[in-house]
Structure formats: structure tokens, C-alpha cells
Protein backbone atom coordinates (compact mmCIF):
# COMPACT_ATOMS: atom_id res chain seq x y z
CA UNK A 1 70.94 94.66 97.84
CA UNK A 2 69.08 92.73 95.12
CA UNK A 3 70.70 90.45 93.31
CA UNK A 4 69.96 89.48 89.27
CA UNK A 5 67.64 86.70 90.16
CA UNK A 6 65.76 88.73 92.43
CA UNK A 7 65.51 91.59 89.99
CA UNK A 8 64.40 89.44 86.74
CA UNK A 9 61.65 88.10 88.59
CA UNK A 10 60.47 90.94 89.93
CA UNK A 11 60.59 91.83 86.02
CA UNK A 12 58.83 88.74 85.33
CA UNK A 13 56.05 89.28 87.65
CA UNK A 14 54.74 92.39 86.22
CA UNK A 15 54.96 91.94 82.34
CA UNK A 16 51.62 92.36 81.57
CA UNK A 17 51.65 90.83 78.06
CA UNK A 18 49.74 87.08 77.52
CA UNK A 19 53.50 85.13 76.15
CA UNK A 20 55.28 82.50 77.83
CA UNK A 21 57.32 83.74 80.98
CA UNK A 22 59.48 80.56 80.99
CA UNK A 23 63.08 80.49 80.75
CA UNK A 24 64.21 80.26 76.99
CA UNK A 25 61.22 82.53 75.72
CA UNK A 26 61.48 86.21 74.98
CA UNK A 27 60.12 87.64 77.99
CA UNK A 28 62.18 85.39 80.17
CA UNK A 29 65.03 86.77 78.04
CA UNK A 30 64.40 90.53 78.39
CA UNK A 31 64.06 90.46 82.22
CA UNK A 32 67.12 88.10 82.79
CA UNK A 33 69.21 91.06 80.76
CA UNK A 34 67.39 93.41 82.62
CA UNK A 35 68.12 91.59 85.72
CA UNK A 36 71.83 91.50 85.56
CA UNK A 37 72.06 95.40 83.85
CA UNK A 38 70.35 96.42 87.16
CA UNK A 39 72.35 94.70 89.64
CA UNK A 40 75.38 95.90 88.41
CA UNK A 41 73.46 99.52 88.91
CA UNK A 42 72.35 98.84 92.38
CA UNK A 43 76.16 97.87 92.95
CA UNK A 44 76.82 101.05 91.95
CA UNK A 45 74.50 103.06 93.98
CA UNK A 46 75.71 101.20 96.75
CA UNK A 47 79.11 102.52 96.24
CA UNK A 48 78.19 105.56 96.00
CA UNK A 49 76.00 105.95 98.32
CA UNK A 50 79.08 104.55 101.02
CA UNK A 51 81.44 107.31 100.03
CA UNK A 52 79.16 109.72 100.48
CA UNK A 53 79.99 109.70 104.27
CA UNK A 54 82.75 109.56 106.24
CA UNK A 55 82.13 106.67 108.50
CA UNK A 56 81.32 104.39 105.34
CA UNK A 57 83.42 105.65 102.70
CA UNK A 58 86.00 103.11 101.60
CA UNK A 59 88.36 104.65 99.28
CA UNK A 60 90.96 107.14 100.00
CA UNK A 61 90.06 109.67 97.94
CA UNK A 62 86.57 110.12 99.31
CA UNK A 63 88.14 109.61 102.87
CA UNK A 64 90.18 112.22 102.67
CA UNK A 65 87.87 114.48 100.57
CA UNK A 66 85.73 113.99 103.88
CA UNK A 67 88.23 114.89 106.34
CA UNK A 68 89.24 117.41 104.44
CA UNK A 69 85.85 119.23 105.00
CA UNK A 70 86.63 120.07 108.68
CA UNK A 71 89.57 120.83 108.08
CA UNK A 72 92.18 117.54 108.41
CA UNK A 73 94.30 116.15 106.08
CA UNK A 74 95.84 112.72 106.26
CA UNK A 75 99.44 112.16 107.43
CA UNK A 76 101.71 110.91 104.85
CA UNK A 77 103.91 107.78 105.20
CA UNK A 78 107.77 108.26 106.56
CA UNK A 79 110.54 106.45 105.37
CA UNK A 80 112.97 104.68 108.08
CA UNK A 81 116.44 106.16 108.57
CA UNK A 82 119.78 105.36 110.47
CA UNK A 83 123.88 104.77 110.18
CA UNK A 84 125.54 101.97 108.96
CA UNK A 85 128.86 101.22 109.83
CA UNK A 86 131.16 100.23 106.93
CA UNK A 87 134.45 99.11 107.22
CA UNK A 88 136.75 98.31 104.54
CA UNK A 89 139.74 98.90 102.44
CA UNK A 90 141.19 102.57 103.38
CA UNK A 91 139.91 105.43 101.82
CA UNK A 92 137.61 103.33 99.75
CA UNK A 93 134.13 104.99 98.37
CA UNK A 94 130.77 104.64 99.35
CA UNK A 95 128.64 106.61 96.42
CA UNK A 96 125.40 108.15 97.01
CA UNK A 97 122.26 105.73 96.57
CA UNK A 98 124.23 102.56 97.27
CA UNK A 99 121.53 100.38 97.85
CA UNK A 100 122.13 98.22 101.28
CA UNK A 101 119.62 95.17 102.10
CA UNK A 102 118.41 94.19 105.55
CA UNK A 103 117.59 89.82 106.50
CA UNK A 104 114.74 90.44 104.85
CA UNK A 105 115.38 91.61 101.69
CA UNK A 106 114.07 95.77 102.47
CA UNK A 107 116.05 97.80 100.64
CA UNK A 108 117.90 100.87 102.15
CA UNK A 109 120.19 103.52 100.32
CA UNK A 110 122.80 105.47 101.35
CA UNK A 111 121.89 109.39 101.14
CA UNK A 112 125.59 110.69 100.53
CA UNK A 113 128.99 110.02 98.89
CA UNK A 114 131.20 108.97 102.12
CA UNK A 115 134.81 108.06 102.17
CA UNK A 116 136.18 105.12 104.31
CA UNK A 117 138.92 106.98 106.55
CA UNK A 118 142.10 105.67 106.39
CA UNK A 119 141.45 103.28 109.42
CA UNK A 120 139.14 101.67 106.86
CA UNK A 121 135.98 102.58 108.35
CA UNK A 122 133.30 104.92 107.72
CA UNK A 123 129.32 105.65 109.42
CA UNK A 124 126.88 106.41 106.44
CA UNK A 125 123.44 108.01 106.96
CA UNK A 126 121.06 105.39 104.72
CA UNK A 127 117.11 105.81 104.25
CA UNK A 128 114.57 102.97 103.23
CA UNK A 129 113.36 103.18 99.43
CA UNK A 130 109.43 102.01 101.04
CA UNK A 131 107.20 104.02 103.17
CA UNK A 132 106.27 102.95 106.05
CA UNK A 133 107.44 100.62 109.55
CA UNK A 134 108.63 97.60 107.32
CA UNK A 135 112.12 99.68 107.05
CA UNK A 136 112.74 99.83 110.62
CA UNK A 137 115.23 97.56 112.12
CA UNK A 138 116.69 95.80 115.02
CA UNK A 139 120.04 96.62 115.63
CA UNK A 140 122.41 94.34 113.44
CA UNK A 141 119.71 93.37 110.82
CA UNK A 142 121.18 95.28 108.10
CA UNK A 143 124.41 93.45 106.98
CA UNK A 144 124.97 93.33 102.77
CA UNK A 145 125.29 95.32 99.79
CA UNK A 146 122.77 95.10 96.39
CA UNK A 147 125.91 94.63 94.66
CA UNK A 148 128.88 93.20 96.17
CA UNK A 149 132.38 95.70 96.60
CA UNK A 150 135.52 94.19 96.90
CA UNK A 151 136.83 96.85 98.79
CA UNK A 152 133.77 96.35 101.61
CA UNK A 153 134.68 93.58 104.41
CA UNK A 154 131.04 94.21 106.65
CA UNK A 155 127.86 96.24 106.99
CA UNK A 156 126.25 96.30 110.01
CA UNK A 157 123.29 98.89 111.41
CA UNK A 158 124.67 99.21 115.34
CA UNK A 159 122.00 101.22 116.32
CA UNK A 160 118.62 100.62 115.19
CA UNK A 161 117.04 101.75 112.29
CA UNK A 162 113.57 103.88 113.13
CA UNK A 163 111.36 106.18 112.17
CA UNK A 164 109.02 104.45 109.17
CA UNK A 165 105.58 105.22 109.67
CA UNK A 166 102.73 103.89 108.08
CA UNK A 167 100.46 106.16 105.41
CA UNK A 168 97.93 107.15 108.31
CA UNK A 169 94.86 104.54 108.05
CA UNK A 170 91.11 105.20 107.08
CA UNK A 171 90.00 104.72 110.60
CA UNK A 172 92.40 107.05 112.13
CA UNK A 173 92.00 110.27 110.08
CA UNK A 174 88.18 109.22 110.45
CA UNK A 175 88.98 109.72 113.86
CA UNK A 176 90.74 112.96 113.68
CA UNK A 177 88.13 114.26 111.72
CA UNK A 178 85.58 113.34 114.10
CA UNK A 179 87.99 114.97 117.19
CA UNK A 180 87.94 117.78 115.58
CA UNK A 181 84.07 118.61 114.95
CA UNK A 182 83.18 117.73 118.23
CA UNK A 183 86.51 118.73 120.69
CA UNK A 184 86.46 122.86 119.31
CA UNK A 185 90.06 124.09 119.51
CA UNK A 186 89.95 127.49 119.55
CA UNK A 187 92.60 130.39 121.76
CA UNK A 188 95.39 127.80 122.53
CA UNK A 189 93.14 125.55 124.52
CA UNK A 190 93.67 121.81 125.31
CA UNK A 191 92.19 120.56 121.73
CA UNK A 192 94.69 123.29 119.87
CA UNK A 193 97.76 121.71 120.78
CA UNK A 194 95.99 117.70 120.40
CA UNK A 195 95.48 118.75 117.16
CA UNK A 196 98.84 120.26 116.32
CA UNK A 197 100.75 117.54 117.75
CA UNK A 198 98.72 115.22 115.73
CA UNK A 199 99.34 117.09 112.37
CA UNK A 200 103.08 116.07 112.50
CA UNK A 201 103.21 112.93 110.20
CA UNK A 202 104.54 109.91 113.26
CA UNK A 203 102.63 110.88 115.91
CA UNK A 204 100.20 108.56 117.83
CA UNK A 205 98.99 109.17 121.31
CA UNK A 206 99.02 112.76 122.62
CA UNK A 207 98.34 114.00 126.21
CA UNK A 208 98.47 118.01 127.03
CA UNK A 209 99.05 118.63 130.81
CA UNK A 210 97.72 122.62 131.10
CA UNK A 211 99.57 124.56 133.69
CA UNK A 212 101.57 121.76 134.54
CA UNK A 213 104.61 124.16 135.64
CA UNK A 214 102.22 126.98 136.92
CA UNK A 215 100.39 129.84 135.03
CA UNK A 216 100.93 130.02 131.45
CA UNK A 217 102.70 126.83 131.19
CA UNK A 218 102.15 123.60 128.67
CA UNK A 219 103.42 120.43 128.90
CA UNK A 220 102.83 118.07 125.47
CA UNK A 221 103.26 114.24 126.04
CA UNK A 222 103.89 112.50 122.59
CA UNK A 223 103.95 108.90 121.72
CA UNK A 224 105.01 107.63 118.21
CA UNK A 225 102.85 106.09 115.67
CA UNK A 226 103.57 103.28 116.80
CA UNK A 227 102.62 103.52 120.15
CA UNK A 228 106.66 103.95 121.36
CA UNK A 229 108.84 106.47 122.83
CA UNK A 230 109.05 109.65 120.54
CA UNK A 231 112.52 110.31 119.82
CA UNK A 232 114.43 113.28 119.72
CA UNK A 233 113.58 114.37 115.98
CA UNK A 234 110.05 113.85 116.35
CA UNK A 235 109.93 115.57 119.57
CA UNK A 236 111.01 118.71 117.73
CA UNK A 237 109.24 118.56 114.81
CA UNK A 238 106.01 118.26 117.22
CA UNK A 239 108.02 121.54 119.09
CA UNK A 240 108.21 122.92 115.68
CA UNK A 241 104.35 123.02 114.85
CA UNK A 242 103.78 124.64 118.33
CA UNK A 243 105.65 127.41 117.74
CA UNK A 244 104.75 128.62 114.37
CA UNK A 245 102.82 131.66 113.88
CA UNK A 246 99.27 129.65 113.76
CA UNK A 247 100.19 127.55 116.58
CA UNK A 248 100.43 128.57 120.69
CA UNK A 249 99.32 131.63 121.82
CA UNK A 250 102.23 134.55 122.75
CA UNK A 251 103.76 133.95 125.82
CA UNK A 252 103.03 130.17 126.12
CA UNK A 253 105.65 128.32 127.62
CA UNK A 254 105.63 125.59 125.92
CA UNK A 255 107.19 122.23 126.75
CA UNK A 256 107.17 118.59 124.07
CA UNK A 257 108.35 115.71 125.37
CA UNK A 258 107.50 111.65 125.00
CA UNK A 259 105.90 109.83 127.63
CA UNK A 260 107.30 107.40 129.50
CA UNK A 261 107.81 103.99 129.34
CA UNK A 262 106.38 101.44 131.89
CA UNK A 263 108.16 98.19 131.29
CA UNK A 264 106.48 94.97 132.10
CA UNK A 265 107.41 91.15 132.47
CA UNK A 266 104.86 89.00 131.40
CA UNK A 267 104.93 85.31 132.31
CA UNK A 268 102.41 82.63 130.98
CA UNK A 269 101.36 79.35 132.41
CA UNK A 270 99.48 77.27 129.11
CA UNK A 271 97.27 74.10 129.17
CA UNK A 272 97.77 73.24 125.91
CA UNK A 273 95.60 70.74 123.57
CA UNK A 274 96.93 67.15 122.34
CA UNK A 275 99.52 67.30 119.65
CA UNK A 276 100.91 70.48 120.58
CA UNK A 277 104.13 72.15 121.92
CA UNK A 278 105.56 75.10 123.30
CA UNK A 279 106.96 75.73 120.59
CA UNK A 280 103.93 76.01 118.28
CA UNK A 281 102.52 78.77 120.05
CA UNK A 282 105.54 80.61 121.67
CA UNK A 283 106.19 83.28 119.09
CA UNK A 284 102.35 83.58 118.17
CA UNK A 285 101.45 84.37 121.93
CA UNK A 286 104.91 86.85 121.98
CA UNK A 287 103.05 88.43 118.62
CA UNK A 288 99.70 88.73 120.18
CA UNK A 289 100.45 90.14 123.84
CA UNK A 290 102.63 92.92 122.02
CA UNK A 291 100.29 94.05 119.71
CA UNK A 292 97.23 93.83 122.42
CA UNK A 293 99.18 95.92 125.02
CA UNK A 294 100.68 98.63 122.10
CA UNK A 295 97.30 98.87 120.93
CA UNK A 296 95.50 99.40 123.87
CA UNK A 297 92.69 96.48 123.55
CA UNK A 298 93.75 94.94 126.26
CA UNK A 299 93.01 97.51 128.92
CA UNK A 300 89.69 99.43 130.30
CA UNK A 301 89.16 102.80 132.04
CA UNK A 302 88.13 103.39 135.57
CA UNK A 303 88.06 106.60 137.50
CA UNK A 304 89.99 108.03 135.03
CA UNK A 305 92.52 105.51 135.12
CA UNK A 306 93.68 103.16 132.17
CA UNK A 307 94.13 99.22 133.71
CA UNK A 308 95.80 96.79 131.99
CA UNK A 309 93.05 93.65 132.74
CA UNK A 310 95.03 89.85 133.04
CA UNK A 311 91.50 88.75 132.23
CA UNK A 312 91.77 90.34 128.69
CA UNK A 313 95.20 89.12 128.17
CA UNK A 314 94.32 86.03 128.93
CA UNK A 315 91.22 86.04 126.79
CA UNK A 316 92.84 86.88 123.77
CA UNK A 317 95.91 84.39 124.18
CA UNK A 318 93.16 81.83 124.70
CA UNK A 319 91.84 82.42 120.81
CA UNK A 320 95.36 80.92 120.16
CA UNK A 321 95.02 77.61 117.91
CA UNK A 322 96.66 75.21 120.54
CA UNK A 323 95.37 76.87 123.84
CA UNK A 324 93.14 75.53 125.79
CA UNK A 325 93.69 77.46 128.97
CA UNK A 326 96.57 80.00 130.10
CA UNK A 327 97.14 81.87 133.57
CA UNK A 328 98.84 85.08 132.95
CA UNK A 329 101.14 87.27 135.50
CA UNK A 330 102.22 90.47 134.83
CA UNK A 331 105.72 91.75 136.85
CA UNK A 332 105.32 88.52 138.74
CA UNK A 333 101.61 89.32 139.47
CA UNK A 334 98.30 88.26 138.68
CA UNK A 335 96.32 91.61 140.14
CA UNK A 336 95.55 94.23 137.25
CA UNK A 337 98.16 96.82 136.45
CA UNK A 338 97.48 100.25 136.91
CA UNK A 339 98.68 102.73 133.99
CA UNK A 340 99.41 106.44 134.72
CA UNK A 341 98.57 109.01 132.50
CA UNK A 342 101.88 109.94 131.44
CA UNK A 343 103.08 106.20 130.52
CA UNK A 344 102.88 104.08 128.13
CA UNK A 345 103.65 100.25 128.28
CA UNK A 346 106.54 98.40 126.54
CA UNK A 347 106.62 94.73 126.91
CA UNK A 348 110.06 92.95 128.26
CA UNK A 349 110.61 89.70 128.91
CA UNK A 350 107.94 86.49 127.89
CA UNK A 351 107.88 83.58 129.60
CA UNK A 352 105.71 80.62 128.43
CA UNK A 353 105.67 77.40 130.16
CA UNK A 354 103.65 74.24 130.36
């Protein structure tokens, strides 16, 4: 794009009148005006001219105003929910929209008035107040009240707290949109039930096994948004879709379900540069191998098959600040790890050592 300079001397150049073209005189005053007028009009035709497709548009609106055009509409954020456990003095109350906090602050609320039994203990359904995977918690991160009660002794989450799923991104429901122009779902085939699966706000990965149980059989493989196990509620919801009126065909037998896990033990031998420790890079290197396996950019097809490559694990650990070389082993080997269609990976145990 051309900037103001650019554009007043282009200005400059063809005045045609006999005055003085240097900078303090008339002329040189017109085009610098002009100059900075049309940049700020070539920004916006620039703009523009980005949201007028879908693979450059950058604001939501225009996004989804695309997407919406073959026929996809973006899936909304979820908000995280669980139980706490209270206990307390007996028969004590818990009223609706008690706000709890988790270690970090995320506020939850409670989505009904509960009674502590007379045992002095109660379980209370509670929902984050945010959109989105920051409300999901380990098991015991949840553990105080807003506003302290006298008649409360301990909070604790015992199970974990799950289900928050991000607003879906730009490049995602580009995706979908794309999917769907070129994959044609039409009389219950393969792409119909991708695309219903994927309507449900939380789902990721979807794989549809056709005839899987013999003729007129459908098996649905789910993963979360996430990249995780589906759980029971999203499982159904998925079901749900199926089996409305616009969804599987009569007489479909239709099964959802979430794939399966494939846990792995990854073990890490580091060179690492002067002045650093194990410590330094321990938790970045847990981040990085975590978000590289759930997000798929560490592994390759081949004959149909997803690998996981050590070379590409190792690669990225190696863009660590602290690294300079690292020998990676994956279920106590350093061989690539073949993936089956129906699994997905979940990381285990790290081990880093010098």
C-alpha cells in the first residue's frame, strides 16, 4: 500500500503549475494534505477489500456473514460446569448465584438454592460466569467463596470441572465453510453426519465409520473441542442432532460415541546451554509437547495412517530458549508412533533429564 510520502510526491510530480514545489510553499502544502487524506483512503480500501472474502476477512462479522453464505454458522462459546462439595453447619443455605472462586481467581456460581443436610454437607451444581475453557478445572482447584459464610467450613470441586469451550475461531468456521462447498452432503452420506456432528457447539474432530455394524449401520466418533474424550452430555447432544427430522435418513441405525484415548509416556534427554537448568525449561517443554500432540502439528500422514514423528517433537522442543539439543522417546521408544483412526492421543507422564 502507499504510504503519505509516497502519495504527496507522486502529487508533487505532476502539478503542472511554474511555483515552488519545496516543502513550506503552497504546493508542497496541498499534496502533503493530499498525501495523508489518501492514505488513510487506501487503508480503507484495503480493509475492505480483505473482508470481502472469506480467507482474508478479519472481523467476525464479515467472517461469519461469509460462512453464512453456504450455509454455516459459527459455534457459540460454552460455559464450564460441575459439583462442588460443601460442607458446613447443618441445614445451612447455599442461595442461588453464590459466586465460588477457583486458584485463579475464575469465578463460578452456583445454579440453585441447596440446603446442607443435616450431616452438614451438601453437592451443588455451579457454572462459570465466562465463556470459554478458562472455567474448566482440575479436580480440587475450586476451594473459596466471593464472600465468606460463617456457616461454610470447605469448598472443594472433587471431580473436575469441564465443558468450557472456546467461541469457535476465524480459522475454523473458515474451515467448515470451506468443508462444506467442496465435501457435498447430500441423502445421509458420510459429509451429512461430519457436518451435523460439527454443528453441536464443543465438538472438534469427527470420524464417521459407514456400515461399521453391517448394512444400514453408522458409527460417529467424536472428539471435544479440545481435542479430548467427549463426555457423556456431549455425546448426546451430537446423538440429538442425528436424530432430528433434518438429520439421518429413516431407518439409520445410528451409533455416537468418543474416540479413544491412546495414552503415551514421553521421556526427554536435553543438552542444555550455559546458565541454564532443568528447571527453566521443564514446564515450558510439558506446555509445548501437549499442545503439539492435541493439536496435531506434530504428526504426518502415510498410507492413510496418522504418525506421531519424534523428529517433529524434537524439533519443536528444540525452539525452546535454553535447548540446545534434546533426544525424545515416546512409551520408552524412539521409533515413530503409529495412530489409529479411531484414537486420539493424551499425554501421561514427562520426564526431562540432563
Amino acid at each position: 500500500m502507499k504510504d503519505k510520502i509516497e502519495l504527496r510526491n507522486n502529487f508533487l510530480d505532476n502539478l503542472k503549475n511554474p511555483l515552488s514545489k519545496m516543502e513550506g510553499t503552497f504546493n508542497f502544502d496541498i499534496a502533503a494534505t493530499f498525501g495523508i487524506t489518501a492514505e488513510e483512503v487506501y487503508k480503507e480500501l484495503e480493509f475492505w477489500e480483505k473482508q470481502t472474502f472469506i480467507d482474508t476477512a478479519t472481523e467476525d462479522e464479515y467472517v461469519d456473514k461469509h460462512a453464512l453464505m453456504f450455509g454455516v454458522k459459527r459455534r457459540s462459546g460454552t460455559k464450564a460446569r460441575g459439583i462442588l462439595k460443601i460442607t458446613g453447619k447443618a441445614n445451612s443455605i447455599i442461595e442461588e448465584n453464590t459466586i465460588f472462586l477457583n486458584r485463579d481467581g475464575i469465578k463460578y456460581k452456583s445454579l440453585r438454592k441447596e440446603y446442607l443436610s443435616t450431616t452438614g454437607v451438601a453437592e451443588i451444581e455451579i457454572e462459570c460466569l465466562s465463556e470459554g475453557k478458562i472455567g474448566n478445572a482440575a479436580i480440587g482447584e475450586i476451594t473459596t467463596f466471593e464472600i465468606q459464610n460463617s456457616n461454610i467450613y470447605s469448598v472443594i470441586n472433587e471431580k473436575e470441572i469441564i465443558n468450557g469451550y472456546d467461541k469457535e475461531p476465524n480459522s475454523v468456521l473458515v474451515a467448515r465453510a470451506k468443508e462444506k462447498a467442496t465435501r457435498p452432503a447430500h441423502s445421509g452420506n458420510i459429509y451429512d453426519y461430519e457436518q451435523w456432528a460439527k454443528q453441536v457447539d464443543g465438538v472438534g474432530k469427527v470420524l464417521v465409520k459407514p456400515l461399521w455394524n453391517g448394512n444400514g449401520t453408522v458409527k460417529v466418533l467424536i472428539a471435544n473441542y479440545n481435542n479430548d474424550i467427549a463426555d457423556s452430555s456431549l455425546i448426546q447432544k451430537v446423538r440429538e442432532r442425528i436424530q432430528r427430522d433434518d438429520g439421518r435418513p429413516v431407518g439409520a441405525d445410528v451409533t455416537v460415541d468418543s474416540f479413544t484415548t491412546k495414552n503415551i509416556n514421553v521421556s526427554i534427554q536435553v543438552i542444555l546451554k550455559t546458565g541454564f537448568s532443568i528447571s527453566d525449561v521443564k514446564e515450558k517443554i510439558e506446555s509445548l509437547l501437549k499442545a503439539v500432540i492435541k493439536t496435531g502439528s506434530a504428526t504426518f500422514e502415510k498410507a492413510n495412517k496418522s504418525i506421531l514423528s519424534i523428529n517433529r517433537l524434537e524439533k519443536a522442543i528444540l525452539e525452546i530458549d535454553g535447548i540446545n539439543d534434546n533426544f525424545v522417546k515416546v512409551n520408552n521408544s524412539n521409533s515413530n508412533l503409529e495412530i489409529a483412526e479411531d484414537e486420539i492421543l493424551i499425554v501421561g507422564t514427562v520426564v526431562i533429564n540432563e
